[in-house]
PDB file of N, CA and C in Angstrom:
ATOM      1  N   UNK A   1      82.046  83.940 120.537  1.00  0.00           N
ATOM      2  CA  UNK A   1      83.184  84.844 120.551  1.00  0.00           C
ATOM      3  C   UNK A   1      82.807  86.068 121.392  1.00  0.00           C
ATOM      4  N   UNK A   2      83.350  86.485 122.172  1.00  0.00           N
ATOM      5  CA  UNK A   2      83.349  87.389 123.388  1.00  0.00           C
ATOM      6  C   UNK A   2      83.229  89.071 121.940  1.00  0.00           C
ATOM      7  N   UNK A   3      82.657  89.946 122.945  1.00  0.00           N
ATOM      8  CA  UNK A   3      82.878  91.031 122.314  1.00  0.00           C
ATOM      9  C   UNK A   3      84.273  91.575 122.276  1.00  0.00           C
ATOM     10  N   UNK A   4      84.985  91.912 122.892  1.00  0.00           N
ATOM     11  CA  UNK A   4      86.308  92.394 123.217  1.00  0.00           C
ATOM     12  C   UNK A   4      87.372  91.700 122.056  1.00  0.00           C
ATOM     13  N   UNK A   5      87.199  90.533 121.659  1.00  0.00           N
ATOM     14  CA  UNK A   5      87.768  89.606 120.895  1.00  0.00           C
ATOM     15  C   UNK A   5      87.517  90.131 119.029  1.00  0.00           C
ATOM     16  N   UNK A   6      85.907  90.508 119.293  1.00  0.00           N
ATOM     17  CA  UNK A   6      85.793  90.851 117.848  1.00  0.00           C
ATOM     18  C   UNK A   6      86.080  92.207 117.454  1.00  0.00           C
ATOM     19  N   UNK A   7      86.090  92.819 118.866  1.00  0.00           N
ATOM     20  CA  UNK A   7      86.310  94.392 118.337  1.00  0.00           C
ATOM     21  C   UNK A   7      87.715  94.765 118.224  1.00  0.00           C
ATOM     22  N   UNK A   8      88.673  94.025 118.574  1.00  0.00           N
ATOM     23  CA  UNK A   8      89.857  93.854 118.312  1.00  0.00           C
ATOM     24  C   UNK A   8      89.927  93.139 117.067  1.00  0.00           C
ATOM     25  N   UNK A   9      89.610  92.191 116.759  1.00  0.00           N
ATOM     26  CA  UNK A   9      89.770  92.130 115.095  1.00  0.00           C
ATOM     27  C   UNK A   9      89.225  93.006 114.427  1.00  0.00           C
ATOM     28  N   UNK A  10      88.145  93.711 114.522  1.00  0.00           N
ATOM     29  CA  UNK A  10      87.878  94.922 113.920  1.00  0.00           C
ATOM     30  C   UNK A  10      88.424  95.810 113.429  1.00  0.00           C
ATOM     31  N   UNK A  11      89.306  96.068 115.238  1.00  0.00           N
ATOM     32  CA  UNK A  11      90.282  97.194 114.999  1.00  0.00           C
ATOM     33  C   UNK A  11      91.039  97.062 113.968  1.00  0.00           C
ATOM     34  N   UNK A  12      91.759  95.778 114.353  1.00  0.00           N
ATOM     35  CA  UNK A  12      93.113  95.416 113.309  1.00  0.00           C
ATOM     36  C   UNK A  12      92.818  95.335 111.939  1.00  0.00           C
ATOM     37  N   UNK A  13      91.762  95.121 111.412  1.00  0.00           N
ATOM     38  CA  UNK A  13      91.162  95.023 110.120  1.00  0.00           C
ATOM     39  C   UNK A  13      91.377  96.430 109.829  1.00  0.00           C
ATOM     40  N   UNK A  14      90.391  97.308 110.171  1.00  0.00           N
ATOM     41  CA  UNK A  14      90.165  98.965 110.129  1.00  0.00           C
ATOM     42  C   UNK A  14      91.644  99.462 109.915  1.00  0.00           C
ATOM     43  N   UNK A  15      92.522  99.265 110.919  1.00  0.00           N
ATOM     44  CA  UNK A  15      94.265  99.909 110.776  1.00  0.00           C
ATOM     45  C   UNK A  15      94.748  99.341 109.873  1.00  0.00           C
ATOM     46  N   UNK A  16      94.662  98.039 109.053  1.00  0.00           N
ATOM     47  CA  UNK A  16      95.492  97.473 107.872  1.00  0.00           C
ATOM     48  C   UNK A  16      94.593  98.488 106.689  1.00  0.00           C
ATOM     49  N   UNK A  17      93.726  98.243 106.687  1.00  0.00           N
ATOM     50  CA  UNK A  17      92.853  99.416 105.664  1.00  0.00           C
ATOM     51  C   UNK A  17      93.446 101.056 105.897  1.00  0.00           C
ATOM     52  N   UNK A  18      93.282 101.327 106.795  1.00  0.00           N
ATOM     53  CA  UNK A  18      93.835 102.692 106.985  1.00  0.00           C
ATOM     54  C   UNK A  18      94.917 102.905 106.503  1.00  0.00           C
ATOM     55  N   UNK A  19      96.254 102.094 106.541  1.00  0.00           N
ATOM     56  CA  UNK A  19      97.183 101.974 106.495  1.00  0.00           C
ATOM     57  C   UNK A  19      97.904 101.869 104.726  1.00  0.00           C
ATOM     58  N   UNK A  20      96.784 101.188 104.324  1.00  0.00           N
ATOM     59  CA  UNK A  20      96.631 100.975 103.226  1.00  0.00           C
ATOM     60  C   UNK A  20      97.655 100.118 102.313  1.00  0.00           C
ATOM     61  N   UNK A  21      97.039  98.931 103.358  1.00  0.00           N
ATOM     62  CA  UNK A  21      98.582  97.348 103.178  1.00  0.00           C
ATOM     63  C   UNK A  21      96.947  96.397 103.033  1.00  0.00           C
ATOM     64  N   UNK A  22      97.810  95.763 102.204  1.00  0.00           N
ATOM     65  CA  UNK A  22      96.739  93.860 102.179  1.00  0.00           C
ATOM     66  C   UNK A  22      97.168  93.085 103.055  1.00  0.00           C
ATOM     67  N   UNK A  23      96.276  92.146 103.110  1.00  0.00           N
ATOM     68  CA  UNK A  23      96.693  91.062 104.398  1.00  0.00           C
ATOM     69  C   UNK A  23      97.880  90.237 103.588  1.00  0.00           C
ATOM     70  N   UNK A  24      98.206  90.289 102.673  1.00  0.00           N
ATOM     71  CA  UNK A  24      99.390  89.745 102.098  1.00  0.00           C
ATOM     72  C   UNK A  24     100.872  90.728 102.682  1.00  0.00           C
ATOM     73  N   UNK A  25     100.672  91.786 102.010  1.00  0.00           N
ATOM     74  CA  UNK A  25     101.983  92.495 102.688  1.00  0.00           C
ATOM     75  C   UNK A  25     102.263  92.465 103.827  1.00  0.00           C
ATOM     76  N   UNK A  26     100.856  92.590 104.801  1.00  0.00           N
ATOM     77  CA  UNK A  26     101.206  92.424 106.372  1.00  0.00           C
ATOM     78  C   UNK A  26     101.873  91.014 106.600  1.00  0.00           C
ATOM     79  N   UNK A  27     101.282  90.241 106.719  1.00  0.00           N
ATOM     80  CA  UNK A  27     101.789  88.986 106.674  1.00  0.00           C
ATOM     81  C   UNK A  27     103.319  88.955 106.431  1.00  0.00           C
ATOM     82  N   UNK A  28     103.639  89.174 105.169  1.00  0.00           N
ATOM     83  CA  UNK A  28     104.844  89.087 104.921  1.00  0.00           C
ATOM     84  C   UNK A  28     106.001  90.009 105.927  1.00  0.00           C
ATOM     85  N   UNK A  29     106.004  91.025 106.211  1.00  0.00           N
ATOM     86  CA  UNK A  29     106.245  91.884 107.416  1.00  0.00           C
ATOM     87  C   UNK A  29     106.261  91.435 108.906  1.00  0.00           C
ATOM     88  N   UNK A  30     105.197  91.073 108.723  1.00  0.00           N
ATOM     89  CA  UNK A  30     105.289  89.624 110.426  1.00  0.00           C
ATOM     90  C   UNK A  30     105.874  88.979 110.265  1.00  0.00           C
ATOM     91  N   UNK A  31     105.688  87.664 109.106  1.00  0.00           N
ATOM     92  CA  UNK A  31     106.210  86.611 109.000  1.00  0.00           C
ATOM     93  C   UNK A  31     104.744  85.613 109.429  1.00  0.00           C
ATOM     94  N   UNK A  32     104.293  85.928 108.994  1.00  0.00           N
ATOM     95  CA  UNK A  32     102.843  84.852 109.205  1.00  0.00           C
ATOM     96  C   UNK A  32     102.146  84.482 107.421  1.00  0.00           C
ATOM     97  N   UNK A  33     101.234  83.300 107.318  1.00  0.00           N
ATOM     98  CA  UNK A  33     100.821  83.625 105.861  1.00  0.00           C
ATOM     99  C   UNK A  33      99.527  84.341 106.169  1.00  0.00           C
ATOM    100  N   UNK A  34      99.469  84.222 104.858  1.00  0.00           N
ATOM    101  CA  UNK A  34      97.875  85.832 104.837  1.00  0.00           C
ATOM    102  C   UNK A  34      96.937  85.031 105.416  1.00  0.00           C
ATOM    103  N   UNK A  35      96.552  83.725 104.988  1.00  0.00           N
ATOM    104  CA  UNK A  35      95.218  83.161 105.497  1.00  0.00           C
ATOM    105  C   UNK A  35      95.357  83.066 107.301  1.00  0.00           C
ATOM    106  N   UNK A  36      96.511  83.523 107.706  1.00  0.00           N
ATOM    107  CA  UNK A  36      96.665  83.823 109.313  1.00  0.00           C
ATOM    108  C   UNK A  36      95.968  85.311 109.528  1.00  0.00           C
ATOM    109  N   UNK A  37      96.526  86.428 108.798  1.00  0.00           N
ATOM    110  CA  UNK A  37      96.062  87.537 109.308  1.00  0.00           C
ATOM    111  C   UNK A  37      94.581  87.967 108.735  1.00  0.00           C
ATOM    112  N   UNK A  38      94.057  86.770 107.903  1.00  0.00           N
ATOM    113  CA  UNK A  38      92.336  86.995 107.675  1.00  0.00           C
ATOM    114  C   UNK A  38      91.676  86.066 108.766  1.00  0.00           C
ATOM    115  N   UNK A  39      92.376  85.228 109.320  1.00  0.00           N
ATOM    116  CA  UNK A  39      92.163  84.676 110.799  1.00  0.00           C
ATOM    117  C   UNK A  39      91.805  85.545 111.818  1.00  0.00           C
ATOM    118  N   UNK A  40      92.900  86.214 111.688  1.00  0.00           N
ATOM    119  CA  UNK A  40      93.316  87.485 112.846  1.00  0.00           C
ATOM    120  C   UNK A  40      91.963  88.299 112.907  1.00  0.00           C
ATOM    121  N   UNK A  41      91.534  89.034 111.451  1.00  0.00           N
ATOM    122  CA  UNK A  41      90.990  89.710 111.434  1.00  0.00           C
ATOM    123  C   UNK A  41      89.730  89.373 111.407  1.00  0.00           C
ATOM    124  N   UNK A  42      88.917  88.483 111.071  1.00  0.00           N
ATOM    125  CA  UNK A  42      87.565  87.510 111.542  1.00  0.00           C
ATOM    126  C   UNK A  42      87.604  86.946 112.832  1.00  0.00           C
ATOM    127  N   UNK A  43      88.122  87.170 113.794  1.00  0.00           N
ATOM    128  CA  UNK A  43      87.895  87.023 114.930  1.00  0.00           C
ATOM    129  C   UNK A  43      88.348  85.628 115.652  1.00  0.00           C
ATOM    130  N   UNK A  44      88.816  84.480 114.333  1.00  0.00           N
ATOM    131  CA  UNK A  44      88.949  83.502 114.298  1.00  0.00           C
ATOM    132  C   UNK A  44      90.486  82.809 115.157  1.00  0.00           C
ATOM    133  N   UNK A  45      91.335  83.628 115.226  1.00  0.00           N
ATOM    134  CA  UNK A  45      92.325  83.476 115.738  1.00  0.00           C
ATOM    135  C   UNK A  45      92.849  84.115 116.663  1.00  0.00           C
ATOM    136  N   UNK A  46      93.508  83.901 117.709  1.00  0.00           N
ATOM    137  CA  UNK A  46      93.619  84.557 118.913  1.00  0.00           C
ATOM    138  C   UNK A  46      95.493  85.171 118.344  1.00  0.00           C
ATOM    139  N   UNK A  47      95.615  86.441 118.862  1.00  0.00           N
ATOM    140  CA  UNK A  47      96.388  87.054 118.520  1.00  0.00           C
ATOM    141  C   UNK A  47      97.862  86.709 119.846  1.00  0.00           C
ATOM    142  N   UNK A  48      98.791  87.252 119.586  1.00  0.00           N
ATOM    143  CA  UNK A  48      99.842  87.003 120.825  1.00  0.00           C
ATOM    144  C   UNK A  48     100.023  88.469 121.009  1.00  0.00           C
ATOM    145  N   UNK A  49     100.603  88.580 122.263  1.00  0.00           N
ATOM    146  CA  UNK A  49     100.901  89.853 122.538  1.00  0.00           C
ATOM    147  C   UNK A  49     102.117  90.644 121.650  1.00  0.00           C
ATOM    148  N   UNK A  50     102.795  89.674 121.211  1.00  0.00           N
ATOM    149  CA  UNK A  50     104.380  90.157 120.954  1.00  0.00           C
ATOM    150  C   UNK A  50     103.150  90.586 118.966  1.00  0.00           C
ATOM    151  N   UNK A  51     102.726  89.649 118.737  1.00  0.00           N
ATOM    152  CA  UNK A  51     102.141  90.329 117.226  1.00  0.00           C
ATOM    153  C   UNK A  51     101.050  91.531 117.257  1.00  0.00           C
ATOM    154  N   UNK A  52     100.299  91.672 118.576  1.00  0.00           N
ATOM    155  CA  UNK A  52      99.610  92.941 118.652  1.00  0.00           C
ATOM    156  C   UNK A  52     100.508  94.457 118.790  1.00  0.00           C
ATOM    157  N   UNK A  53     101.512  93.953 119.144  1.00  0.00           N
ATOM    158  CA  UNK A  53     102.875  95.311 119.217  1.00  0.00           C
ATOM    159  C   UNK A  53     103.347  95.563 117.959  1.00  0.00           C
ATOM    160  N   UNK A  54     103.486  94.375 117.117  1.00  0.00           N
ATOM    161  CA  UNK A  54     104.015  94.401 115.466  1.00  0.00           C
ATOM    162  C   UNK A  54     102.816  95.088 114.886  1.00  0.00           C
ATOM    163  N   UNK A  55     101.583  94.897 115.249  1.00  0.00           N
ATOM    164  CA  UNK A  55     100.155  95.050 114.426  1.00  0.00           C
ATOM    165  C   UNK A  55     100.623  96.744 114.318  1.00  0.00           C
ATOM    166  N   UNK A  56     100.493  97.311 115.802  1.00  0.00           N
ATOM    167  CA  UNK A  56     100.304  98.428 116.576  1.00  0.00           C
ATOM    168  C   UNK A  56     101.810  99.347 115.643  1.00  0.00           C
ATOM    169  N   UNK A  57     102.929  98.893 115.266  1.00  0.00           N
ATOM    170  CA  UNK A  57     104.020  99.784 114.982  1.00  0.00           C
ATOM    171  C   UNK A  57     103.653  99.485 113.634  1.00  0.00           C
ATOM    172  N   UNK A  58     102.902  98.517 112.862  1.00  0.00           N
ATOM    173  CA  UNK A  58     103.206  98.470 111.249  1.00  0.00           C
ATOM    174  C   UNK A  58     101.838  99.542 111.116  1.00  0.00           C
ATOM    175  N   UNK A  59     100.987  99.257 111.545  1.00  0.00           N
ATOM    176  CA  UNK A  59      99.608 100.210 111.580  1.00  0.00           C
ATOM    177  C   UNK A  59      99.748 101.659 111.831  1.00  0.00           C
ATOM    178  N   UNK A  60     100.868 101.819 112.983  1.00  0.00           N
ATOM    179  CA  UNK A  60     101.159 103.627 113.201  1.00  0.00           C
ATOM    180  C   UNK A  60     100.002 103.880 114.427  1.00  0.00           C
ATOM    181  N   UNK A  61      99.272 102.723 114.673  1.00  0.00           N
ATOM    182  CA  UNK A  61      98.486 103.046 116.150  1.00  0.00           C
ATOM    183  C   UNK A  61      98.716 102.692 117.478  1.00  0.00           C
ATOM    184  N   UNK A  62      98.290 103.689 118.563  1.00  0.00           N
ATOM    185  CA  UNK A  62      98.040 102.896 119.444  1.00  0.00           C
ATOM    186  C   UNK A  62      97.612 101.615 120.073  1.00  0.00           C
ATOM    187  N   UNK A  63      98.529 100.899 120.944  1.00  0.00           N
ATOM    188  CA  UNK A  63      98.112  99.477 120.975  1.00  0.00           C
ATOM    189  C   UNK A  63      96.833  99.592 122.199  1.00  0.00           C
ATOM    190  N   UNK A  64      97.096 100.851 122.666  1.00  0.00           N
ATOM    191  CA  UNK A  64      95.757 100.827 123.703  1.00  0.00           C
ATOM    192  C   UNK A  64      94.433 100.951 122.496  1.00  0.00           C
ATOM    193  N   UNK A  65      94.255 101.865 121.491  1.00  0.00           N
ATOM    194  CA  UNK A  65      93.109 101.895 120.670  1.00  0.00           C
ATOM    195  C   UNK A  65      92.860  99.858 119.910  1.00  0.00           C
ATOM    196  N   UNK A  66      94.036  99.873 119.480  1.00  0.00           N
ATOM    197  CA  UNK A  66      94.144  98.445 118.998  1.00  0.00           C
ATOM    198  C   UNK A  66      93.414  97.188 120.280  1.00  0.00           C
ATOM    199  N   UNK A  67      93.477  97.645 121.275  1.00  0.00           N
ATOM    200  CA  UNK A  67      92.889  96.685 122.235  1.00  0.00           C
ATOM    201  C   UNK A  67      91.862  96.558 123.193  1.00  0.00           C
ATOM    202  N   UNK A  68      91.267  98.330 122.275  1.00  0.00           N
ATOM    203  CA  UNK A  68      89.660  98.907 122.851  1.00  0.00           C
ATOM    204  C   UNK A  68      89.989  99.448 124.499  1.00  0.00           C
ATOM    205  N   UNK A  69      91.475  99.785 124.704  1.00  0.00           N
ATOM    206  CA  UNK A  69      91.502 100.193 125.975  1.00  0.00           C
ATOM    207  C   UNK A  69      91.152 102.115 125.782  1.00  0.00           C
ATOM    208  N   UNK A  70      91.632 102.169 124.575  1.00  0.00           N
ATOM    209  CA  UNK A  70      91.203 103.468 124.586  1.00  0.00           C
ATOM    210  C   UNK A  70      89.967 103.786 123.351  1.00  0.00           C
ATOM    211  N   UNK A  71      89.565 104.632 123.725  1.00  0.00           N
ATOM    212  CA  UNK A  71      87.897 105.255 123.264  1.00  0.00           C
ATOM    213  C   UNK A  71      88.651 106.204 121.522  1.00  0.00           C
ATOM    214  N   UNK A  72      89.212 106.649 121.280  1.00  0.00           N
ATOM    215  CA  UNK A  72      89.816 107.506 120.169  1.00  0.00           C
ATOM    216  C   UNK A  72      89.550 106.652 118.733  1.00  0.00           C
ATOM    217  N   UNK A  73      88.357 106.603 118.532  1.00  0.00           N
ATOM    218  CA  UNK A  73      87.886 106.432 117.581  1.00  0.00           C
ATOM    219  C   UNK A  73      88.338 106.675 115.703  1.00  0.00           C
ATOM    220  N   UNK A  74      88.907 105.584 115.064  1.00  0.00           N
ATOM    221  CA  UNK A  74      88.729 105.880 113.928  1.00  0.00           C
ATOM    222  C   UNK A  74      87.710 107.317 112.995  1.00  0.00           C
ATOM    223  N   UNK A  75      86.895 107.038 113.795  1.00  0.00           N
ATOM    224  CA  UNK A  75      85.607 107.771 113.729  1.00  0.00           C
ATOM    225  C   UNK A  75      86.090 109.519 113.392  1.00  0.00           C
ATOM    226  N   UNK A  76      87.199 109.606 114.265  1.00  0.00           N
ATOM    227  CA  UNK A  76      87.328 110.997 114.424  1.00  0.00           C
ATOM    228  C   UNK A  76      88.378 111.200 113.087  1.00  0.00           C
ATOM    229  N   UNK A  77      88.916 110.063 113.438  1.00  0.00           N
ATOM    230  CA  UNK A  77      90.620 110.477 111.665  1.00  0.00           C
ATOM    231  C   UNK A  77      89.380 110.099 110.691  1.00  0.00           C
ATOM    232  N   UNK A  78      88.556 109.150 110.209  1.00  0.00           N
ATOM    233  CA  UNK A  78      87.688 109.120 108.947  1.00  0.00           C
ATOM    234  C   UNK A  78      87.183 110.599 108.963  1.00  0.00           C
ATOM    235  N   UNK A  79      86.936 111.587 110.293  1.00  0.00           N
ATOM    236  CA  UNK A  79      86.103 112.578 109.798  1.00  0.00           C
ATOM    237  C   UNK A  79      87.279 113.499 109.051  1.00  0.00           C
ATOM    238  N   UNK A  80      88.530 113.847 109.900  1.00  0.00           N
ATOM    239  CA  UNK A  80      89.524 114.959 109.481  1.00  0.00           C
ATOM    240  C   UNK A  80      90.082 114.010 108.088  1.00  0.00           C
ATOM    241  N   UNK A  81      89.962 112.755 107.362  1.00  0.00           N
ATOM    242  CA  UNK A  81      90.176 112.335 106.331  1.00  0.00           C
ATOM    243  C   UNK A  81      89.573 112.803 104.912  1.00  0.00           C
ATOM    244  N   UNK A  82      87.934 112.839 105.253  1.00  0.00           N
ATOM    245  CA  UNK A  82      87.156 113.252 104.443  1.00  0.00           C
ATOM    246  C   UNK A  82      87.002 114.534 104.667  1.00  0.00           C
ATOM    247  N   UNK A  83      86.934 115.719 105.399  1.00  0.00           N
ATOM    248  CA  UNK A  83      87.842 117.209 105.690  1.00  0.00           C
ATOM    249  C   UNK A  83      88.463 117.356 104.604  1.00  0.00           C
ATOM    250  N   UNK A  84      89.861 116.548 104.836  1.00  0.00           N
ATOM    251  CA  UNK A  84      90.947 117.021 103.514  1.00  0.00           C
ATOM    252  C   UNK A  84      90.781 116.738 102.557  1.00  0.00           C
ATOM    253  N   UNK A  85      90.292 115.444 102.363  1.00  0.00           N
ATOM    254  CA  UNK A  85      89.830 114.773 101.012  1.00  0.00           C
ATOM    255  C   UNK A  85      88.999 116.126 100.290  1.00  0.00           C
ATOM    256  N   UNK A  86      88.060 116.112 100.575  1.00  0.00           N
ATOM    257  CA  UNK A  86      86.752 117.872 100.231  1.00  0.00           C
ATOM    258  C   UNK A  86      87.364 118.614 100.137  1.00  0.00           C
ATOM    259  N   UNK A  87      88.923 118.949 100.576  1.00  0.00           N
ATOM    260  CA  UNK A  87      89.536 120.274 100.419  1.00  0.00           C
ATOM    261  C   UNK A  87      90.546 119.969  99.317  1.00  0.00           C
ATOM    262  N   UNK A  88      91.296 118.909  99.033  1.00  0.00           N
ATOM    263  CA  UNK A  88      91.777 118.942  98.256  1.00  0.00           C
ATOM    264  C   UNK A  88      91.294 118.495  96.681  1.00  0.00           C
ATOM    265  N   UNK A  89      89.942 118.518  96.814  1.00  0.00           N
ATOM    266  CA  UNK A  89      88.928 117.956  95.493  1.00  0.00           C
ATOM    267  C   UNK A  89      89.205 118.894  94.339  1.00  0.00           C
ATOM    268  N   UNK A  90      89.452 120.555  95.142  1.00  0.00           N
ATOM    269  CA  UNK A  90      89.833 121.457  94.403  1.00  0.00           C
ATOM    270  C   UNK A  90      91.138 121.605  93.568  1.00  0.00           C
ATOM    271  N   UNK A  91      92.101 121.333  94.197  1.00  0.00           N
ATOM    272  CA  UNK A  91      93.607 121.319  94.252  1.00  0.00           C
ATOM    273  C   UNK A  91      93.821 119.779  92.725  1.00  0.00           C
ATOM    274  N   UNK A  92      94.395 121.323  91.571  1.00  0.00           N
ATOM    275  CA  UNK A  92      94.685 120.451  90.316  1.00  0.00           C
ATOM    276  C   UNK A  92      96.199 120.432  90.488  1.00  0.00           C
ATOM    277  N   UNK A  93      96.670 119.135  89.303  1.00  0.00           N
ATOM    278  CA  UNK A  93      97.637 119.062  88.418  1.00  0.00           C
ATOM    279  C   UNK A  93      98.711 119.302  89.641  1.00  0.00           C
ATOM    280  N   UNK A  94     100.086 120.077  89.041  1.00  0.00           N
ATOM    281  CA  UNK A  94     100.864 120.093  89.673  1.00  0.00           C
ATOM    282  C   UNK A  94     101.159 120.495  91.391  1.00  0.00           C
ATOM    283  N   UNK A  95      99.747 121.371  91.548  1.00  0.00           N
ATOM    284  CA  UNK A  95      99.850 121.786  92.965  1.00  0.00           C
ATOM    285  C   UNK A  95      99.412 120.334  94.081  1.00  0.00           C
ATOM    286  N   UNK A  96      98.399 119.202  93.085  1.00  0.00           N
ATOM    287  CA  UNK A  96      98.281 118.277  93.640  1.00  0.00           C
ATOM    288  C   UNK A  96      99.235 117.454  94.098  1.00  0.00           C
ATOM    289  N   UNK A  97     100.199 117.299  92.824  1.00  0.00           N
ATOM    290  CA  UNK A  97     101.699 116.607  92.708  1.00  0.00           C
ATOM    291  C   UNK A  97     102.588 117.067  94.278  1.00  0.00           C
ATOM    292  N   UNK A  98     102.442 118.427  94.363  1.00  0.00           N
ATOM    293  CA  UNK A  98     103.199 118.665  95.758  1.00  0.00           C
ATOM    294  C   UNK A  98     102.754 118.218  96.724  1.00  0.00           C
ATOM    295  N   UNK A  99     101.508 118.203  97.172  1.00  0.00           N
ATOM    296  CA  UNK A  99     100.551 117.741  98.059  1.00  0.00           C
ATOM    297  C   UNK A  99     101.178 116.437  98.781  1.00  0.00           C
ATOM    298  N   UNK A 100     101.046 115.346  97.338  1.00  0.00           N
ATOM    299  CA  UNK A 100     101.332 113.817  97.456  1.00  0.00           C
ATOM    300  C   UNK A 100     103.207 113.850  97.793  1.00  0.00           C
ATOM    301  N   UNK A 101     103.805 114.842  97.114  1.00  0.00           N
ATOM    302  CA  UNK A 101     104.819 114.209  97.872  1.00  0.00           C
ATOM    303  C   UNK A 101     104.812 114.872  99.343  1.00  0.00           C
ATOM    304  N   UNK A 102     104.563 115.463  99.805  1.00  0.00           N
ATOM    305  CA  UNK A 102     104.533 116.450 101.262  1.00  0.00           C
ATOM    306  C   UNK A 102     103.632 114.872 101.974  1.00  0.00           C
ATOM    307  N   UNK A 103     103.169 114.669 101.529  1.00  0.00           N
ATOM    308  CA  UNK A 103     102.685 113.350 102.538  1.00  0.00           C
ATOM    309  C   UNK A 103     103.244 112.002 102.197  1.00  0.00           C
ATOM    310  N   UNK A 104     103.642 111.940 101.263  1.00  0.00           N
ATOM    311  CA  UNK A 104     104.614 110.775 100.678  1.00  0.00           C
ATOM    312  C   UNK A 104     106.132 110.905 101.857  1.00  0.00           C
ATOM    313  N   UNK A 105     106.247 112.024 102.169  1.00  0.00           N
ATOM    314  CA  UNK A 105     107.326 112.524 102.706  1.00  0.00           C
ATOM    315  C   UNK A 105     106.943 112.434 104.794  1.00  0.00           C
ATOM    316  N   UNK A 106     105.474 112.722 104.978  1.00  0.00           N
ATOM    317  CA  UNK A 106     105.142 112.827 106.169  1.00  0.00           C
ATOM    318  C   UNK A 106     105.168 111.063 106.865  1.00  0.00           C
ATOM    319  N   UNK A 107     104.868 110.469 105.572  1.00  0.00           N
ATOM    320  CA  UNK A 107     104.649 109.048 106.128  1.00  0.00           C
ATOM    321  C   UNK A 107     106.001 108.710 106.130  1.00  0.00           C
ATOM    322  N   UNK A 108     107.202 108.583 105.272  1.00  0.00           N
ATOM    323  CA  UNK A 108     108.400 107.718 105.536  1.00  0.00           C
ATOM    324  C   UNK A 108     108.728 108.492 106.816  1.00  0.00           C
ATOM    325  N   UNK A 109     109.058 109.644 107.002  1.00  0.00           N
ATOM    326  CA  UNK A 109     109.446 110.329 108.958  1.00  0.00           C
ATOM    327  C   UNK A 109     109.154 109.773 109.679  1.00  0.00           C
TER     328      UNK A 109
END
């Protein structure tokens, strides 16, 4: 298996995690079964272009990062992730409650 091949399943693995969907929900959203998109994501199955665009809009990423054309590293959102995460460790009870919907609210937009 070529490198380019696995680091693209990588990717797509990494953005369904990020995203914070199972290979079941995705699936269902495509229209593929799950044991396709654990295909996908082991390197095992070759992807189509028209499902790397579905990957790329259900994920919220770039299809250039999704296809290693661009360098913008997970690396950098895991760091500003764990940033907020540490900042909001503090943040109790109801002020937390606002928090979650203010981003409950950022993601449906």
């Amino acid at each position: 298996m070529t490198n380019l091949k696995q680091s693209i399943a990588n990717r797509l693995k990494e953005a369904r995690v990020n995203a914070g969907l199972s290979q079941n929900q995705v699936a269902q959203i495509i229209g593929l079964n799950r044991p396709s998109i654990s295909e996908i994501e082991a390197g095992r199955r070759k992807v189509s272009a028209e499902e790397l665009v579905k990957f790329s809009e259900i994920y919220k990423v770039k299809l250039d990062w999704l296809t290693c054309k661009e360098s913008e590293s997970n690396d950098d959102i895991k760091d500003k992730l764990e940033f907020a995460a540490r900042e909001l460790s503090d943040v109790k009870g109801e002020d937390l409650d606002k928090v979650i919907k203010i981003l409950t609210a950022f993601k449906s937009s």
